[in-house]
N, C-alpha and C. Protein backbone atom coordinates (compact mmCIF):
# COMPACT_ATOMS: atom_id res chain seq x y z
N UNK A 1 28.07 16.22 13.88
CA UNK A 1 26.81 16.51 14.51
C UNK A 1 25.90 15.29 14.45
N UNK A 2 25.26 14.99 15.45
CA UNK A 2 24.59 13.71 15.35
C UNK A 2 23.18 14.08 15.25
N UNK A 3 22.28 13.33 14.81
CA UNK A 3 21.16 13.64 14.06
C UNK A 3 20.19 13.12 15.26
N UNK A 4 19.21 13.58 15.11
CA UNK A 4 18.05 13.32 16.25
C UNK A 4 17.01 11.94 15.23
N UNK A 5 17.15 10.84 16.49
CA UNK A 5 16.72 9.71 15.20
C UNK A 5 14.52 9.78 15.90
N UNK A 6 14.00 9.56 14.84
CA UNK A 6 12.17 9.72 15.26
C UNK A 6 11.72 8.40 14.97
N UNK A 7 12.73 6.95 14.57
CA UNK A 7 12.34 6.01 14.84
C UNK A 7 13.36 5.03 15.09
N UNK A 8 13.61 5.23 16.50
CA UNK A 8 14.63 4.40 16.78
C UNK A 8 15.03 2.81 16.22
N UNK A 9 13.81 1.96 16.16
CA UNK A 9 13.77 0.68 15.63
C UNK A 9 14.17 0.80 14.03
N UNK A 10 14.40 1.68 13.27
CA UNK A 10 15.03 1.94 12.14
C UNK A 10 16.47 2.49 11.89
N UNK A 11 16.47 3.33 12.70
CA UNK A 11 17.76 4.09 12.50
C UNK A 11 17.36 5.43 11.85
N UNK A 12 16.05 5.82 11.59
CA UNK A 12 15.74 6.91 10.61
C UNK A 12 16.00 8.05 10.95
N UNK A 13 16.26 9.32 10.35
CA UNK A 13 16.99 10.36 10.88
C UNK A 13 15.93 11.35 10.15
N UNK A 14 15.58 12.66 11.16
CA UNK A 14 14.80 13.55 10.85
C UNK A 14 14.67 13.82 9.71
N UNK A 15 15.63 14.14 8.62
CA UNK A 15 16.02 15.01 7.87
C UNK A 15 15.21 13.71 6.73
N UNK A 16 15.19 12.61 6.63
CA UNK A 16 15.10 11.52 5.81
C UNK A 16 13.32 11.31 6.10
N UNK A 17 13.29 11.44 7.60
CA UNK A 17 11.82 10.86 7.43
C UNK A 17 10.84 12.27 7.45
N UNK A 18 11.46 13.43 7.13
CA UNK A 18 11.12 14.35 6.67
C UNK A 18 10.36 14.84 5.51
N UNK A 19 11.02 14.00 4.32
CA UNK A 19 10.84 13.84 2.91
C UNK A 19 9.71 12.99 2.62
N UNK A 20 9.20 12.28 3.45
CA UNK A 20 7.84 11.14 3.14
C UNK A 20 6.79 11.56 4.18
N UNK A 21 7.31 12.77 4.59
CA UNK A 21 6.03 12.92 5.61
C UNK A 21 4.31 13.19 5.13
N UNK A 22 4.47 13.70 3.63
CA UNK A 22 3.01 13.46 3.61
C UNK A 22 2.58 11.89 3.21
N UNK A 23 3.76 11.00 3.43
CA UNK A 23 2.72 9.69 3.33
C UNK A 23 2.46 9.34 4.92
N UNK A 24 3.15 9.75 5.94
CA UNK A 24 2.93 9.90 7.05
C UNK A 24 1.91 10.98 7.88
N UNK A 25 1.41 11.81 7.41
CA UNK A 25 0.24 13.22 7.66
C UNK A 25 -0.66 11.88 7.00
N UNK A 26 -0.94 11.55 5.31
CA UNK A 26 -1.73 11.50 4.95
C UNK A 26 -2.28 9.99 5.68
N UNK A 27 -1.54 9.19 6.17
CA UNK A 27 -1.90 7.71 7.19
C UNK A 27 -2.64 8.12 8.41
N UNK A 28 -2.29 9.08 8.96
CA UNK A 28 -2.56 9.54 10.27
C UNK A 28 -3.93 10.54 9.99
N UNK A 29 -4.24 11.08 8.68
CA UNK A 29 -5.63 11.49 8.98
C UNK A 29 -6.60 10.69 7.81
N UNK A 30 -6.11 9.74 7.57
CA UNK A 30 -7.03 8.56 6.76
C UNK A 30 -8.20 8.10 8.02
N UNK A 31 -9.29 8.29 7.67
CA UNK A 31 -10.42 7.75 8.70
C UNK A 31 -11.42 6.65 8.02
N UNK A 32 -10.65 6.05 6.43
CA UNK A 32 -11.26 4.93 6.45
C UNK A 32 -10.18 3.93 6.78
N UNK A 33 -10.42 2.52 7.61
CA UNK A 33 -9.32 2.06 8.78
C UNK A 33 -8.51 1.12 7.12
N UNK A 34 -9.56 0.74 6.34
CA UNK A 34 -8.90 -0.14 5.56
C UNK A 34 -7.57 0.48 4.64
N UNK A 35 -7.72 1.78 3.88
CA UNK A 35 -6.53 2.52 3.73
C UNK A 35 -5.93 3.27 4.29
N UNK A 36 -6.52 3.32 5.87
CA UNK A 36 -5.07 3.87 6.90
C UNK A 36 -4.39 2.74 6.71
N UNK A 37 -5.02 1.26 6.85
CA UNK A 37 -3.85 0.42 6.82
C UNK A 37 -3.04 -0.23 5.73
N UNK A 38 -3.46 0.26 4.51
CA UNK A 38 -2.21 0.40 3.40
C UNK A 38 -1.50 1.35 3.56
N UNK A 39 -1.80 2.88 3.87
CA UNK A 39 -0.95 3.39 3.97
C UNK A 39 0.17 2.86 4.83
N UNK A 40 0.09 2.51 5.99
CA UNK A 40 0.55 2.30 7.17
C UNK A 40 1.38 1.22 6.88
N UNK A 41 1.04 0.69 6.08
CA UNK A 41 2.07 -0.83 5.66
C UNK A 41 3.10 -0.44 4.42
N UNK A 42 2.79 0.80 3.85
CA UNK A 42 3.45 1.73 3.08
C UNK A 42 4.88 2.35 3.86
N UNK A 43 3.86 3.65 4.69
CA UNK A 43 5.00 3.87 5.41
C UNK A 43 6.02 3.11 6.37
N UNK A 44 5.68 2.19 6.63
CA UNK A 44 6.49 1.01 7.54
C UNK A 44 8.00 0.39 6.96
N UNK A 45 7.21 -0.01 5.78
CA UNK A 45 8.28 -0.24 4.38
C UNK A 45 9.44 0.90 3.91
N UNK A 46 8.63 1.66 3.71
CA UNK A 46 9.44 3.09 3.39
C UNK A 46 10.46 3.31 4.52
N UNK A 47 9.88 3.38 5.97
CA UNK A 47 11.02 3.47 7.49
C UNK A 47 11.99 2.18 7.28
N UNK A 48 11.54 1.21 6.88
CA UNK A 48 12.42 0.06 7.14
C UNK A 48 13.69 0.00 6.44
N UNK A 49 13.01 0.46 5.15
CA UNK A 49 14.40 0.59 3.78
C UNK A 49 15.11 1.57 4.39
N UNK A 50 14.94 2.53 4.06
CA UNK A 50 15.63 3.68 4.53
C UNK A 50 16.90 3.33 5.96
N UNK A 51 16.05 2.48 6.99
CA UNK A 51 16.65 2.18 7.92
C UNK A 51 17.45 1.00 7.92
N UNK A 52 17.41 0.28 6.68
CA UNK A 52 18.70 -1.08 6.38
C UNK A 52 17.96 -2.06 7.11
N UNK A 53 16.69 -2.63 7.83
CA UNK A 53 16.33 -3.26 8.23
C UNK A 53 15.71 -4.18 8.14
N UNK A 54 15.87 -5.44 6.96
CA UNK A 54 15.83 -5.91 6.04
C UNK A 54 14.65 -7.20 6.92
N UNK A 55 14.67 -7.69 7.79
CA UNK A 55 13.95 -8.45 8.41
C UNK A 55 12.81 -7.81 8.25
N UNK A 56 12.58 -6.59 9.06
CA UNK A 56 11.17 -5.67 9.13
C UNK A 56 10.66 -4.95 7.91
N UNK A 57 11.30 -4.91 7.06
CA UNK A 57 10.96 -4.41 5.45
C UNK A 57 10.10 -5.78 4.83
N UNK A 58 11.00 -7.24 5.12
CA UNK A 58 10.35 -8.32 4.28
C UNK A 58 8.82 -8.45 5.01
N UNK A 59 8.68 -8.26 6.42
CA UNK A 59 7.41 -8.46 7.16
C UNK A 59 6.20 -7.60 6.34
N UNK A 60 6.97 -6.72 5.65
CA UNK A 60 5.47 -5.95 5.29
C UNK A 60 5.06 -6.46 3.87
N UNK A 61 6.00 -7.58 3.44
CA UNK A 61 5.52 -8.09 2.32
C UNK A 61 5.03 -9.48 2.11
N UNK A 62 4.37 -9.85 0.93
CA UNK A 62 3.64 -11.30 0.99
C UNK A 62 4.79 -12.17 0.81
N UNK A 63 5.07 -13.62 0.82
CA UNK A 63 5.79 -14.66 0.60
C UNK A 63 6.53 -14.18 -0.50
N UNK A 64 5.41 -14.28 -2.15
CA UNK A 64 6.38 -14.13 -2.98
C UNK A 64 6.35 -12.79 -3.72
N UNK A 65 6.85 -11.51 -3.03
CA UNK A 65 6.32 -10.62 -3.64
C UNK A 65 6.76 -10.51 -4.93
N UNK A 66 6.32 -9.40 -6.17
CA UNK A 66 6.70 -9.04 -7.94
C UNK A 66 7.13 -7.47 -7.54
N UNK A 67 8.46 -7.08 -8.30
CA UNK A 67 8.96 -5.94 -8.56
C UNK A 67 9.20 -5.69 -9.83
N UNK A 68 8.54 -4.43 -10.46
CA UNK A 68 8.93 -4.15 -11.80
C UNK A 68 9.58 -2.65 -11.70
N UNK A 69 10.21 -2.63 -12.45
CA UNK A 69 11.06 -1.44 -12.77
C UNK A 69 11.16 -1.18 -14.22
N UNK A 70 10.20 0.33 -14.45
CA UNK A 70 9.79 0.64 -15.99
C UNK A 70 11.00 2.18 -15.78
N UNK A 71 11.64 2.41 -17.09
CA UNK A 71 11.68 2.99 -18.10
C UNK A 71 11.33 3.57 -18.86
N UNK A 72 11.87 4.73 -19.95
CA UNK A 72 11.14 4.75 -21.38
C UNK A 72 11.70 3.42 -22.14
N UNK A 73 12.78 2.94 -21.68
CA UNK A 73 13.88 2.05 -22.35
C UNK A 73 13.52 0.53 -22.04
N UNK A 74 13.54 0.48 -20.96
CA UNK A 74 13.56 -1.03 -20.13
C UNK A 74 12.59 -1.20 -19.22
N UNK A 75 12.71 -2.74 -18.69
CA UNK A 75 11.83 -3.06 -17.81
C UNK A 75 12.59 -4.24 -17.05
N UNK A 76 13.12 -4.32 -15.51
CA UNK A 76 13.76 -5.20 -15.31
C UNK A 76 12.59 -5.79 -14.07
N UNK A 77 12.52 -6.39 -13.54
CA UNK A 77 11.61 -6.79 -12.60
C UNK A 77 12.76 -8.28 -10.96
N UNK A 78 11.83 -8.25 -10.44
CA UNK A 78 12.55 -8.97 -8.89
C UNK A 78 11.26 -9.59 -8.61
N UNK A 79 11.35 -11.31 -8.59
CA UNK A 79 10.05 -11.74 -8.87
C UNK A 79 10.71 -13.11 -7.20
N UNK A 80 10.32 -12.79 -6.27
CA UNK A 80 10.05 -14.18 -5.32
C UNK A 80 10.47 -13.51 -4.24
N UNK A 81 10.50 -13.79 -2.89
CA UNK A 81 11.13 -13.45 -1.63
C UNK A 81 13.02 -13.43 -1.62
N UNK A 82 13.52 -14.31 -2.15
CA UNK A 82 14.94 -14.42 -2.25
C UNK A 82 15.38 -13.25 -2.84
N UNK A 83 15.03 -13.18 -4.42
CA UNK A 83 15.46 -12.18 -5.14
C UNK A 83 14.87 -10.58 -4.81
N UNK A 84 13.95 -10.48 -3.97
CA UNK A 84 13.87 -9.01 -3.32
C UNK A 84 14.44 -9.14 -2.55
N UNK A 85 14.66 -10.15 -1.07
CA UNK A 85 15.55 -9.54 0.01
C UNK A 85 16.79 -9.33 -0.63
N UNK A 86 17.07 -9.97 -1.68
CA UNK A 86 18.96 -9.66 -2.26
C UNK A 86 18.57 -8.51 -3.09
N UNK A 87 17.78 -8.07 -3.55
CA UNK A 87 17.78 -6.82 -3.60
C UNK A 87 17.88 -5.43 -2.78
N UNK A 88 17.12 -5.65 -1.71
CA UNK A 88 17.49 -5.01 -0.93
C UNK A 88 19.11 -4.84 0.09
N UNK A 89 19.31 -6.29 -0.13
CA UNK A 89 20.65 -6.35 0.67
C UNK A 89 21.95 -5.54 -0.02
N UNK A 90 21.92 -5.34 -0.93
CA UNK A 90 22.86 -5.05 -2.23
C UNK A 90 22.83 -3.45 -2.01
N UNK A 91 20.86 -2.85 -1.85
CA UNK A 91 20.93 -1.62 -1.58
C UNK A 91 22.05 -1.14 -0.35
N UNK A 92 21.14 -2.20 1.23
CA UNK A 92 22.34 -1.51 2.20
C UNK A 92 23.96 -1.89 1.82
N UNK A 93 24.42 -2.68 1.51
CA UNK A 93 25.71 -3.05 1.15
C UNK A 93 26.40 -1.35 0.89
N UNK A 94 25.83 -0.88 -0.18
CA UNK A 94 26.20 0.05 -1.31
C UNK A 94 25.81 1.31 -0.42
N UNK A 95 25.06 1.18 0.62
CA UNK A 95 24.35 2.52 1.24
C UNK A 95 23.07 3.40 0.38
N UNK A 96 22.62 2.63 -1.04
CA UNK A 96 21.62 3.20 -1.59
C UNK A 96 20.27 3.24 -0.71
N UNK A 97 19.82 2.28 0.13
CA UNK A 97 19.29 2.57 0.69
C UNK A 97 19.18 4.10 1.56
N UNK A 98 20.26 4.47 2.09
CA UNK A 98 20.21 5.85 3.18
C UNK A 98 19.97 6.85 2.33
N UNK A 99 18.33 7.26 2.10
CA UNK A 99 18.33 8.26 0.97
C UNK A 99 17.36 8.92 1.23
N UNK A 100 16.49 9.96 0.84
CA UNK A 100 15.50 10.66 1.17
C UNK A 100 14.27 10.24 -0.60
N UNK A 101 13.33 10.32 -0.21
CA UNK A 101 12.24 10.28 -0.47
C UNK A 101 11.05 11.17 -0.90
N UNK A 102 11.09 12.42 -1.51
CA UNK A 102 10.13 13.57 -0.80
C UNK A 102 9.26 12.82 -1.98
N UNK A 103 7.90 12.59 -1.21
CA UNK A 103 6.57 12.52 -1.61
C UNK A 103 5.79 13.95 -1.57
N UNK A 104 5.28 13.90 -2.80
CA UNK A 104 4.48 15.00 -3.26
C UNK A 104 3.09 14.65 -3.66
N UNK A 105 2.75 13.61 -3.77
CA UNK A 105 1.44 13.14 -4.44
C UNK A 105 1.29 11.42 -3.54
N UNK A 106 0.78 11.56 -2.65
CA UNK A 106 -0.39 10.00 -2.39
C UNK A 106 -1.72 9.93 -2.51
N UNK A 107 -1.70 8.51 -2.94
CA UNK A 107 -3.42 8.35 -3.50
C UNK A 107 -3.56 6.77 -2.94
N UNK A 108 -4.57 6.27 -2.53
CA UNK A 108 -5.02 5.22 -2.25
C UNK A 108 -6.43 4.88 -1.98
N UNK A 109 -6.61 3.88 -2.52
CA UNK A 109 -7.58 3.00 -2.46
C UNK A 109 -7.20 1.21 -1.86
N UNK A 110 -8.35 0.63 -2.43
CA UNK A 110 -8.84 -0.37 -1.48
C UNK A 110 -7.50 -1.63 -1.68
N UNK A 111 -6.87 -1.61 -2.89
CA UNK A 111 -5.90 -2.35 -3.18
C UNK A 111 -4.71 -1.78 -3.90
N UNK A 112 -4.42 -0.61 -3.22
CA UNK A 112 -3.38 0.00 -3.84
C UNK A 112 -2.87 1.49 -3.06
N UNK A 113 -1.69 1.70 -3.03
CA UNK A 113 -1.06 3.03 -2.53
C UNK A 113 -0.55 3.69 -3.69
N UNK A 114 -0.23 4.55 -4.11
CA UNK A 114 0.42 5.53 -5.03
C UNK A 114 1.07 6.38 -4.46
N UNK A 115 2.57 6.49 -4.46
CA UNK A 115 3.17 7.72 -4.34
C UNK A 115 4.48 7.95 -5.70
N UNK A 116 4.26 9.60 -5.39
CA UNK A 116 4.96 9.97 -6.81
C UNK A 116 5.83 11.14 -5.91
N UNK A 117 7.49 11.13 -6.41
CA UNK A 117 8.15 12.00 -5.84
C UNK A 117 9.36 12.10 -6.62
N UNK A 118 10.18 12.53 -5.67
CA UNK A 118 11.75 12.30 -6.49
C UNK A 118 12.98 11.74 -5.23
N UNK A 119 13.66 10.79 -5.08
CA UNK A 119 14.13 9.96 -5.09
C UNK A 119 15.87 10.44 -4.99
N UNK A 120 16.43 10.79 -3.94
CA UNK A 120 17.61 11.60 -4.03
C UNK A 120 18.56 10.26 -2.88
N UNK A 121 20.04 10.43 -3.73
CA UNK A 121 20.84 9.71 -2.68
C UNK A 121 22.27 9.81 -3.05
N UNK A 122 23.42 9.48 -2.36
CA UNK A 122 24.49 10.44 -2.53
C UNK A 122 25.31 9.22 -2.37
N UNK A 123 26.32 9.27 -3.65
CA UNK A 123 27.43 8.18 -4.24
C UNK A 123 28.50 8.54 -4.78
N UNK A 124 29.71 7.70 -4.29
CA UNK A 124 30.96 7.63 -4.98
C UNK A 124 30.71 7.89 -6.41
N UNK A 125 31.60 8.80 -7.05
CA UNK A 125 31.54 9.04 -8.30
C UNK A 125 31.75 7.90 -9.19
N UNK A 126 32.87 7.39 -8.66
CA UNK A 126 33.06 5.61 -9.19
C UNK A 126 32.25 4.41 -9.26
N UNK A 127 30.61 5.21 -9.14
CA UNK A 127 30.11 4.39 -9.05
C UNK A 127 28.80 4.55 -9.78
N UNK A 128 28.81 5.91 -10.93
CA UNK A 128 28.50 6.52 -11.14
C UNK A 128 27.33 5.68 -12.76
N UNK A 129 28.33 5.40 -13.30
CA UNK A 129 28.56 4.66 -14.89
C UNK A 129 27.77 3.01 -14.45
N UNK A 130 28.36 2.71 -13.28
CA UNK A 130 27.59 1.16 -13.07
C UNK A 130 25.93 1.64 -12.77
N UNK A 131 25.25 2.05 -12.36
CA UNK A 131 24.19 2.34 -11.94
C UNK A 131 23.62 3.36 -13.01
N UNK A 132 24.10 3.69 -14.08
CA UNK A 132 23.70 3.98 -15.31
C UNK A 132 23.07 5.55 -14.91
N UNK A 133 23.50 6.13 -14.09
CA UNK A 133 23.39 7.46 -13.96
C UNK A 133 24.09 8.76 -15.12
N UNK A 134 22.88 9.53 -15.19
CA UNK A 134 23.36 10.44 -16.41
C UNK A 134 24.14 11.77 -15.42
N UNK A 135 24.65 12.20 -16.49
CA UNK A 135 25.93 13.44 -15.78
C UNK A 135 26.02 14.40 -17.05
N UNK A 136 26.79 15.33 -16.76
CA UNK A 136 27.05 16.09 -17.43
C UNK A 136 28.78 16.51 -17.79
N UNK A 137 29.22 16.65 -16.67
CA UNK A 137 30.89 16.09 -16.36
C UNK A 137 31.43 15.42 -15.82
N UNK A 138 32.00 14.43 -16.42
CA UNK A 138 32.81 13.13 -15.61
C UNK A 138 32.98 13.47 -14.32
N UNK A 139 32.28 12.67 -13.74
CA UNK A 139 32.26 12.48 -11.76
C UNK A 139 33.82 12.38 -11.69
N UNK A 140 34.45 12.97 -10.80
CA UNK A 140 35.63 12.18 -10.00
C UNK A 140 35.65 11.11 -9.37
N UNK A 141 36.35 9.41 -9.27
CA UNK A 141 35.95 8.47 -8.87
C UNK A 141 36.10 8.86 -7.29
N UNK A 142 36.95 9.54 -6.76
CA UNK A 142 36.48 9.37 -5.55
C UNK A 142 35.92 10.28 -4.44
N UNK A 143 34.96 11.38 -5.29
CA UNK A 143 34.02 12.32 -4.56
C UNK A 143 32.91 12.08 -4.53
N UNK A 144 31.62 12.40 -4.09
CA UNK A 144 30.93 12.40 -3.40
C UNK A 144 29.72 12.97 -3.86
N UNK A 145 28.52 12.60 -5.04
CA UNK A 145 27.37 13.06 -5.55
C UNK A 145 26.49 13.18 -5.23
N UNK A 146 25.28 14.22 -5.07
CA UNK A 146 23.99 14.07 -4.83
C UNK A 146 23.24 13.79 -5.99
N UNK A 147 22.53 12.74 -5.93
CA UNK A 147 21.89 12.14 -7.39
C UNK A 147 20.36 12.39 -7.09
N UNK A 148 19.61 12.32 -8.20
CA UNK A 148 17.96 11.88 -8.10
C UNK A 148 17.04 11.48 -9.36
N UNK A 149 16.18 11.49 -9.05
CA UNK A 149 15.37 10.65 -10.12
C UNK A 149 14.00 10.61 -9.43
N UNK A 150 13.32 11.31 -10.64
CA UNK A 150 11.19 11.91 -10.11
C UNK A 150 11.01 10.23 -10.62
N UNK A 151 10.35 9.31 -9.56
CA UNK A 151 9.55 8.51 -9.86
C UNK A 151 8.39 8.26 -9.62
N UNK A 152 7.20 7.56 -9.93
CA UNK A 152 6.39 7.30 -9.36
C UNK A 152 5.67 5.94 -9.59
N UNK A 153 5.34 5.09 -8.10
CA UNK A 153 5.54 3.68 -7.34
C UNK A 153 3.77 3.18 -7.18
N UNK A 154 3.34 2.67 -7.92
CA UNK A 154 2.60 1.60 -7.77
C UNK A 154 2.37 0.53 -6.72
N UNK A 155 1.89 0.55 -4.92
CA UNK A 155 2.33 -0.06 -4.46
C UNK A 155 1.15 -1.37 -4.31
N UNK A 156 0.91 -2.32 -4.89
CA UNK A 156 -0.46 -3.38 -4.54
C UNK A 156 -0.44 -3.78 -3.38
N UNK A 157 -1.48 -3.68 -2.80
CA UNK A 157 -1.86 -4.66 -1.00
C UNK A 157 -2.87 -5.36 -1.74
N UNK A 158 -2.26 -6.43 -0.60
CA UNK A 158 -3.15 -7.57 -0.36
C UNK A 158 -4.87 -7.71 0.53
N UNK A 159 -5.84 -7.72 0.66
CA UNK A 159 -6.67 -7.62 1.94
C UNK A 159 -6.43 -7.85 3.04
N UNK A 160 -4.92 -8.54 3.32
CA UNK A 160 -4.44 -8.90 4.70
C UNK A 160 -3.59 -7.68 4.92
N UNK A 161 -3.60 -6.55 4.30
CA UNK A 161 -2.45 -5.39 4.12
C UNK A 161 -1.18 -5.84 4.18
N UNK A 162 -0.65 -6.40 2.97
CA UNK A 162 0.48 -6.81 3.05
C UNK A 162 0.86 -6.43 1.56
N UNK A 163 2.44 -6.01 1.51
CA UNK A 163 2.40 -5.18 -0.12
C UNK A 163 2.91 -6.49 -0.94
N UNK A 164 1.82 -6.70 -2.10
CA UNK A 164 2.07 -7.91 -2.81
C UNK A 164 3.30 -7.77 -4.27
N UNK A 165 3.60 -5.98 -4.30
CA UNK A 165 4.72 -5.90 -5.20
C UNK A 165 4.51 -4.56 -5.17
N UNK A 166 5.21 -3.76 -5.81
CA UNK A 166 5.56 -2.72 -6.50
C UNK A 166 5.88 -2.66 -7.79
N UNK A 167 5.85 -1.63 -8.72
CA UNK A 167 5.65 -1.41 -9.73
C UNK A 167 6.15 0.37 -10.09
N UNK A 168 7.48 0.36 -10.04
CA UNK A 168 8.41 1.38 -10.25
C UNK A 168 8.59 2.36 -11.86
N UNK A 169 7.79 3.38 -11.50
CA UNK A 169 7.89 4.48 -12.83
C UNK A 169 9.26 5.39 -12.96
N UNK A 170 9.85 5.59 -13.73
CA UNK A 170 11.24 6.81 -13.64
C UNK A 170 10.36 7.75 -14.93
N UNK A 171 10.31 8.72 -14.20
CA UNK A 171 10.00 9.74 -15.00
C UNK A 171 11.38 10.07 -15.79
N UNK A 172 12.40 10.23 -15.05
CA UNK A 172 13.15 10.37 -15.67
C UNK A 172 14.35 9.73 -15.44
N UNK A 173 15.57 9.38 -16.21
CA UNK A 173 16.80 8.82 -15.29
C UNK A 173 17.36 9.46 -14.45
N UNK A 174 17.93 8.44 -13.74
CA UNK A 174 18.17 9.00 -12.45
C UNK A 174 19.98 10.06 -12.87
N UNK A 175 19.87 11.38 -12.30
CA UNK A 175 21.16 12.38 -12.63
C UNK A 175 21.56 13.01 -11.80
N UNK A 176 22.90 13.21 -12.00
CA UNK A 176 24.03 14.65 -10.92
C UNK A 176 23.31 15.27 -10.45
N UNK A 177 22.88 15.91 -9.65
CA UNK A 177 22.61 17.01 -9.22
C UNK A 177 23.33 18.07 -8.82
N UNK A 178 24.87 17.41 -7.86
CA UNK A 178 25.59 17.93 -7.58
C UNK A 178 26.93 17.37 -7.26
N UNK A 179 28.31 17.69 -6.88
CA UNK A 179 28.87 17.29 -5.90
C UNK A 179 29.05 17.24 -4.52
N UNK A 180 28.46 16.75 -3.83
CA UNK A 180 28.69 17.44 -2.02
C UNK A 180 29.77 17.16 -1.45
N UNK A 181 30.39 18.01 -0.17
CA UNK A 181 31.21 17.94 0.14
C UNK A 181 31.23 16.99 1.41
N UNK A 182 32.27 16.32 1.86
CA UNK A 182 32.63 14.91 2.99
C UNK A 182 31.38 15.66 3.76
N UNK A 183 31.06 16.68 4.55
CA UNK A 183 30.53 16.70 5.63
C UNK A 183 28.87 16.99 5.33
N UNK A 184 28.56 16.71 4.20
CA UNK A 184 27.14 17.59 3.32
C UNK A 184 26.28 16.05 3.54
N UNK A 185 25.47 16.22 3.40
CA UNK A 185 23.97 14.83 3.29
C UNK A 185 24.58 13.46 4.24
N UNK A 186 24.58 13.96 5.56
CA UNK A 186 25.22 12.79 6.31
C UNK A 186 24.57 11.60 6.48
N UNK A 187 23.20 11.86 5.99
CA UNK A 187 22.08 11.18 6.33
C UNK A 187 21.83 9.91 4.92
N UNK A 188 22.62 10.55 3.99
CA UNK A 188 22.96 9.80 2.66
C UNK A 188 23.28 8.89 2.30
N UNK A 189 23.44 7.95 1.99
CA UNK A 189 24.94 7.07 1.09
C UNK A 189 25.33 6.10 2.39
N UNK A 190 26.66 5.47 1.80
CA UNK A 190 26.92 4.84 3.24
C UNK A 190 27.45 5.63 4.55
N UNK A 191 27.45 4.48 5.37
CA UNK A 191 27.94 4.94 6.67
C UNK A 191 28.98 4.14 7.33
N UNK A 192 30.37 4.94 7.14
CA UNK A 192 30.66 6.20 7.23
C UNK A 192 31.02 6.64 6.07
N UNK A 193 31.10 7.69 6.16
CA UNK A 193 31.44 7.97 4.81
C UNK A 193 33.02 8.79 4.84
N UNK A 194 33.65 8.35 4.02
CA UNK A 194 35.03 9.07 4.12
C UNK A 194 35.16 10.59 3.47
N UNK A 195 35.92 11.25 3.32
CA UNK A 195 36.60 12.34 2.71
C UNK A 195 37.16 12.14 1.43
């Protein structure tokens, strides 16, 4: 079944840009123009990842943007333009990027976006242990998981609305949720995805 796409220049698929729609409601009835346009440089980012579109994802960021990634445990961070676009590239490689998003909480002000949600995306079991995902019964290496993880994202703009980094919370680690079956979360993981 092929999916009805709502932003063609991404590749984004209903079901995906579904899950961030209140950062999309909440852009569209922002009537002060300066944080419609963080939001807006928010959601842009958010369509771009999702959509593997790695040119139009870096546009919404400054030269050298800062990424941190907190823990209760750790803190790893992605500090310059090189080392985020290869971050991101690694996502589409792997298909982590094709994932859903559901936002439950945005907040913004004059130099900053906030969204807090949970973070779902669907992986080879074999791939389970590298990405430090918790489980409960040994994944099969070659089926097919729905994973997630409640985080919540710190996003800084610049006055030119441009996102000068992020700043990544895990409420909790990211875990199983389930196994799905070949034809379940098409919108998921990579593409294509086998049996």
């Amino acid at each position: 079944m092929r999916h009805q796409k709502v932003a063609p220049n991404f590749g984004v698929v209903e079901e995906q840009a579904r899950s961030w729609r209140m950062l999309s409601d909440r852009s569209a009835s922002e009537t002060d123009e300066r944080l419609r346009s963080n939001l807006e440089v928010v959601a842009r980012h958010v369509e771009a990842e999702v959509g593997g579109d790695i040119p139009a994802l870096m546009t919404t960021l400054v030269p050298e943007p800062e990424y941190e990634f907190l823990t209760d445990s750790a803190v790893t961070t992605a500090s310059g333009f090189e080392a985020v676009q290869s971050l991101y590239e690694r996502a589409v490689k792997n298909g982590r990027n094709r994932r859903e998003f559901e936002i439950w909480l945005v907040l913004a002000d004059r130099d900053h976006v906030v969204t807090e949600g949970a973070l779902r995306q669907v992986m080879l079991g074999q791939l389970i242990d590298e990405f430090g995902i918790e489980y409960e019964e040994e994944p099969v290496p070659d089926a097919w998981y729905l994973t997630e993880a409640r985080i919540l994202i710190v996003w800084a703009i610049t006055p030119e609305c441009l996102i000068s980094g992020e700043r990544v919370y895990f409420a909790q680690k990211e875990r199983i949720l389930r196994r799905v079956k070949h034809d379940e979360c098409l919108h998921m993981g990579p593409e294509p995805r086998s049996a």
